[in-house]
Protein backbone atom coordinates (compact mmCIF):
# COMPACT_ATOMS: atom_id res chain seq x y z
CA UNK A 1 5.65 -62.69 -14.48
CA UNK A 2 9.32 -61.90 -15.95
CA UNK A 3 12.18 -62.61 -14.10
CA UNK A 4 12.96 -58.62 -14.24
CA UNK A 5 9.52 -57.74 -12.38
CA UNK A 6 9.47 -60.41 -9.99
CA UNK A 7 12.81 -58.51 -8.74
CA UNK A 8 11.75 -55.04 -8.84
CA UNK A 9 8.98 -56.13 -6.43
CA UNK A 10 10.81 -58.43 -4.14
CA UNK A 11 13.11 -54.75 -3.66
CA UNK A 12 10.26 -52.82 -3.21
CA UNK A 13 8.83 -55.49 -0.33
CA UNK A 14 12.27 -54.82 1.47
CA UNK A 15 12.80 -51.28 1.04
CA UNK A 16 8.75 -51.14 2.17
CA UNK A 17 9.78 -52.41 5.53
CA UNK A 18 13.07 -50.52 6.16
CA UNK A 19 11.28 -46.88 4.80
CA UNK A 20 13.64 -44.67 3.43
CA UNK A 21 16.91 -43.14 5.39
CA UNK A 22 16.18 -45.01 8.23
CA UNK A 23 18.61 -44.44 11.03
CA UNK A 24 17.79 -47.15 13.59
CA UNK A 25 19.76 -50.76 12.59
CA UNK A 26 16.94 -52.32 13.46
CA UNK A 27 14.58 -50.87 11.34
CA UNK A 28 16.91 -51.85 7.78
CA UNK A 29 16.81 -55.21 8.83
CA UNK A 30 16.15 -57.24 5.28
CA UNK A 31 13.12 -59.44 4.77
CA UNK A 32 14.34 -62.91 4.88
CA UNK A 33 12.65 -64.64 1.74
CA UNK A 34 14.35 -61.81 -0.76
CA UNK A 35 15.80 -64.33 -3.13
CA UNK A 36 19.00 -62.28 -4.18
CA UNK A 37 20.09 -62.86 -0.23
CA UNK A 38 19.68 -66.40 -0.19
CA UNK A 39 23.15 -68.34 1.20
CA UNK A 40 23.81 -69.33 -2.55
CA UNK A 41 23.38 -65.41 -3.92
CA UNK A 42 25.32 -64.33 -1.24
CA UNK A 43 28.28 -67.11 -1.84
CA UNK A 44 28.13 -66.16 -5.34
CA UNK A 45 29.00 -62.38 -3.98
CA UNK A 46 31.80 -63.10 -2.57
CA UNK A 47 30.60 -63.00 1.15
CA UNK A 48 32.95 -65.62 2.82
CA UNK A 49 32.27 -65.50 6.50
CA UNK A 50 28.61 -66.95 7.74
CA UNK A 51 26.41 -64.48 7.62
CA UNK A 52 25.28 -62.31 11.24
CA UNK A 53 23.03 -59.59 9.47
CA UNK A 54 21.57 -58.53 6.28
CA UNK A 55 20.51 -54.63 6.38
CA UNK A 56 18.51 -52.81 3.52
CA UNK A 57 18.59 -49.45 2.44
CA UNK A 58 17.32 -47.04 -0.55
CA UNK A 59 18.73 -43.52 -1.56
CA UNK A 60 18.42 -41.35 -4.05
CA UNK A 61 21.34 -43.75 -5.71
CA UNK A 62 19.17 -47.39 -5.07
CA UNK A 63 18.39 -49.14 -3.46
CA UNK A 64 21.38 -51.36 -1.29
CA UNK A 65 22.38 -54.37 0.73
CA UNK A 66 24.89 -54.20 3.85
CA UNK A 67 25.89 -57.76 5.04
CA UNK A 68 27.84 -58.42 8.18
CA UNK A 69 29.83 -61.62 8.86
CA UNK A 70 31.27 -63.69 11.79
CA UNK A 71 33.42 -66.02 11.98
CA UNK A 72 32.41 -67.14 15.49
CA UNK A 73 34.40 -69.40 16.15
CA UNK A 74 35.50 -68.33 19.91
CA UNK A 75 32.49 -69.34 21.95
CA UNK A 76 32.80 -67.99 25.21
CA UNK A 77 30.22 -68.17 28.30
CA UNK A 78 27.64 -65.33 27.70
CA UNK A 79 28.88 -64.35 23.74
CA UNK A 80 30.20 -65.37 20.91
CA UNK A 81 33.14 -63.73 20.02
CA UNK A 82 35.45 -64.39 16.26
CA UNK A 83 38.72 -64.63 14.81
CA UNK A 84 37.64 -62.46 11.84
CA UNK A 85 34.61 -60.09 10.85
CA UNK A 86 33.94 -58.71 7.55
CA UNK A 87 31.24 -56.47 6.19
CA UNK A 88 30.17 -56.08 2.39
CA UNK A 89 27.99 -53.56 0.36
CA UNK A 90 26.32 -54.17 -2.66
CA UNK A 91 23.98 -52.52 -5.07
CA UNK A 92 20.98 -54.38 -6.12
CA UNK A 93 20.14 -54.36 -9.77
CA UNK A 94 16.90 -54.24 -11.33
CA UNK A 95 17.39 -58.29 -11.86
CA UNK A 96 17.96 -58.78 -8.39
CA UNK A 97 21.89 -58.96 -8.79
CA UNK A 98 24.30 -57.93 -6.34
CA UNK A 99 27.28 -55.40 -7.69
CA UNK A 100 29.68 -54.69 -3.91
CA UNK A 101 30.52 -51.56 -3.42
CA UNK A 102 32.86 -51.91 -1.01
CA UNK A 103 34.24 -54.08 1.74
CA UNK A 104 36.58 -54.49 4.78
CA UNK A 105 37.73 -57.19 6.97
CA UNK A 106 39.25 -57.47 10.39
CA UNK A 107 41.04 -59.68 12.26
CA UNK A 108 41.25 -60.33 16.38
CA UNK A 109 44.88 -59.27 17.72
CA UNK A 110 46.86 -61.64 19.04
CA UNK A 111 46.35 -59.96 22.56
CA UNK A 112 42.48 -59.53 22.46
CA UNK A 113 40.09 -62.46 23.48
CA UNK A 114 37.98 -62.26 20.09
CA UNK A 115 36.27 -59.48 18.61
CA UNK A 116 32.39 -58.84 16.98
CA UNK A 117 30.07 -56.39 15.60
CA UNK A 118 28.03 -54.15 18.09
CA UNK A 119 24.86 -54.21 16.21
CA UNK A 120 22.56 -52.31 18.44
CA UNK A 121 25.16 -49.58 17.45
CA UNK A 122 24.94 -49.61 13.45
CA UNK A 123 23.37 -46.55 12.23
CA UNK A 124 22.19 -45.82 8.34
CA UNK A 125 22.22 -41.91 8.23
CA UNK A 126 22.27 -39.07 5.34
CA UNK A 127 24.83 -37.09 6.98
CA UNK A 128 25.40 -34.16 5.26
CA UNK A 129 22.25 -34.20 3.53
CA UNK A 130 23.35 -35.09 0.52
CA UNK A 131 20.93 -37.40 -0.57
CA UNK A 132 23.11 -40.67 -0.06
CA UNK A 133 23.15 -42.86 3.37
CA UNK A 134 26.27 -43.17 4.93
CA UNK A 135 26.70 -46.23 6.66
CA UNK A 136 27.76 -46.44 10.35
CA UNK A 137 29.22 -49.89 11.62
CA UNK A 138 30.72 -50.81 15.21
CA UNK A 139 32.93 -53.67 16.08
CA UNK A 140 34.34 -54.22 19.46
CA UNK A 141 37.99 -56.04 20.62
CA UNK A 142 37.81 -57.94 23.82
CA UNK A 143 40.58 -58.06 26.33
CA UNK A 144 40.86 -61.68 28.13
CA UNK A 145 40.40 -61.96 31.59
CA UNK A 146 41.89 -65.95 32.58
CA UNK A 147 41.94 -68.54 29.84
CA UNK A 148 38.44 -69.30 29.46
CA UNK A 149 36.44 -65.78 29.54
CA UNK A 150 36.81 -62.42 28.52
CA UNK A 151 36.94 -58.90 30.09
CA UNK A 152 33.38 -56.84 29.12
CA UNK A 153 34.13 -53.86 30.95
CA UNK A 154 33.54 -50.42 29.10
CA UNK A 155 37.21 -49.43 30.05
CA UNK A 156 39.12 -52.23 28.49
CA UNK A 157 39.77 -53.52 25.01
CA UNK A 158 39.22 -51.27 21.76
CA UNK A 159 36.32 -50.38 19.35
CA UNK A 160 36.39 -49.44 15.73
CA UNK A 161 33.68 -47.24 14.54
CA UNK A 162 33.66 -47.36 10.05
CA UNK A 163 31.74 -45.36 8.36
CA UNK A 164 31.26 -44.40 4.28
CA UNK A 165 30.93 -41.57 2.99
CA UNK A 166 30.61 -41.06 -0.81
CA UNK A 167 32.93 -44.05 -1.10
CA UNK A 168 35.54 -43.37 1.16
CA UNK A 169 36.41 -45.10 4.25
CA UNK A 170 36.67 -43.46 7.50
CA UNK A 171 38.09 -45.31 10.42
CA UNK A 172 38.08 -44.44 14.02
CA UNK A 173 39.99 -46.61 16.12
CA UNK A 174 39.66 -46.92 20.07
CA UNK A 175 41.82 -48.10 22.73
CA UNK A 176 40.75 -47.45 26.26
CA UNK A 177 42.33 -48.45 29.95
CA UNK A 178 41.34 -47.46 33.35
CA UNK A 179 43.95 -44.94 33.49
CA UNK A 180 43.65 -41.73 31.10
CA UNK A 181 46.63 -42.00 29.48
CA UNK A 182 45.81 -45.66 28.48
CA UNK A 183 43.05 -44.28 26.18
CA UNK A 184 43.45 -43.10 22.53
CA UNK A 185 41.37 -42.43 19.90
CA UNK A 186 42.11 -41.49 16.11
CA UNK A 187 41.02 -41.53 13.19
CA UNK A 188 42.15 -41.71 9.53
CA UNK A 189 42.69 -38.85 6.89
CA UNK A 190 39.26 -39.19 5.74
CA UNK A 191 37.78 -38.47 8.88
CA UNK A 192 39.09 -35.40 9.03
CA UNK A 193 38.21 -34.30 5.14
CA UNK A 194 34.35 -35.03 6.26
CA UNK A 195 31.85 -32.10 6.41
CA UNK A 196 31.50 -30.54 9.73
CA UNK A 197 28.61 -31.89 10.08
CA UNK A 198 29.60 -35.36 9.75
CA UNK A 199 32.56 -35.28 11.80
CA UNK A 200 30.26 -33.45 14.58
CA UNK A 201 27.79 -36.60 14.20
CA UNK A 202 30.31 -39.19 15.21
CA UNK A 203 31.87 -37.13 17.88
CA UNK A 204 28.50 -36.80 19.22
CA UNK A 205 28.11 -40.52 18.48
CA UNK A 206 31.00 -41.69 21.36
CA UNK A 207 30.22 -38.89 23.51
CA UNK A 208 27.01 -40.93 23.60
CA UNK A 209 28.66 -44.31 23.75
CA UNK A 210 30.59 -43.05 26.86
CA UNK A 211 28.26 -41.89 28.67
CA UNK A 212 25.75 -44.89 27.76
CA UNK A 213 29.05 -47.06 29.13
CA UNK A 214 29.20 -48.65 26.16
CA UNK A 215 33.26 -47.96 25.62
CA UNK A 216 35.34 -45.88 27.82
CA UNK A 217 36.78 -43.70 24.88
CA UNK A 218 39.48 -41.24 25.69
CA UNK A 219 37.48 -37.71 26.39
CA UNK A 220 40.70 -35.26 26.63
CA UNK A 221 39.71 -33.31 23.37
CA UNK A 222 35.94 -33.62 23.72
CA UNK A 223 35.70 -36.84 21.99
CA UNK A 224 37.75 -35.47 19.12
CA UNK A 225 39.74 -38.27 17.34
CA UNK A 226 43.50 -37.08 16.92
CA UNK A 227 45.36 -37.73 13.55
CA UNK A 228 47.08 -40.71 12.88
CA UNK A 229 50.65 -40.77 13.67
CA UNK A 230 49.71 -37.56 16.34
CA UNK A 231 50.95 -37.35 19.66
């Protein structure tokens, strides 16, 4: 069977099991025998940090790979927090090769105890029905609490929710305290230049997280990120 068709079906096996515009995480997991996301493939992409999840998608665009990495190198009792996260996208060609799309890469301050992706939080929605997914990731800084643990309580730390939309980055970044005027959210440019609908999704989206207790996010403006630079 050429190299070509052995590829096309190996994409079809993954994008099978995800279904199309999935929203759940869970449900885009990859298969784990696709042969473009072997450790080499992925090396030979670029992807630098070890590997924490592989999630497939198709739109009207293609079909796509999302891969999350951890450095994980701050064990702690209970978690396993890192130094450094990244996440790539790339486009799967017919052949099975990977073209990235895009790709960011943060780093634990030197105040926070470590930081890693909440993955029970990554979403892969269409939303402004445009045809494309946009992709929804979560990644959560940890305060300390003594030398040798962390502080997991919903009202300390901060929490970056990234999402793309048509190529373009938008950032929400969340610092919360127990007192009110400890906690900020905001959001870059591109937030803001999102269809209503979008920006109503992921205002939604921490008015959930809040009241789940997932992050204490500030809730002065109805969830409402303020600008950059805003006071």
């Amino acid at each position: 069977m050429p190299l070509q068709t052995l590829a096309l079906a190996a994409l079809a096996l993954l994008f099978a099991a995800s279904g199309h515009a999935q929203i759940k995480a869970e449900k885009n997991a990859c298969l784990a025998y696709a042969p473009f996301l072997s450790a080499d493939a992925l090396k030979k992409a670029g992807v630098e940090l070890p590997v924490f999840k592989r999630y497939c998608y198709e739109d009207r665009s293609g079909g796509y790979v999302l891969v999350l990495g951890e450095k994980q190198d701050l064990p702690f009792p209970g978690e396993l927090l890192s130094s450094a996260i990244e996440a790539s996208l790339f486009k799967v060609g017919s052949s099975g090769v990977l073209a990235r799309q895009w790709s960011i890469r943060d780093f634990a301050g030197k105040e926070d105890a470590g930081v890693n992706f909440r993955s029970k939080l990554a979403e892969f929605r269409d939303l402004d029905a445009d045809g494309l997914i946009d992709p929804i990731l979560v990644y959560r800084f940890f305060a300390p609490d003594g030398v040798d643990s962390f502080n997991n309580d919903h009202f300390s730390g901060g929490i970056k929710i990234i999402a793309f939309h048509q190529g373009r980055k938008v950032a929400i970044h969340a610092i919360t305290g127990n007192l009110d005027g400890e906690r900020k959210t905001t959001a870059n440019a591109n937030f803001f230049a999102l269809p209503r609908s979008a920006r109503q999704y992921l205002v939604k989206k921490m008015a959930g997280m809040y009241r789940a207790r997932q992050f204490g996010f500030d809730n002065s403006y109805e969830f409402v990120p303020r600008k950059v630079g805003a006071r």
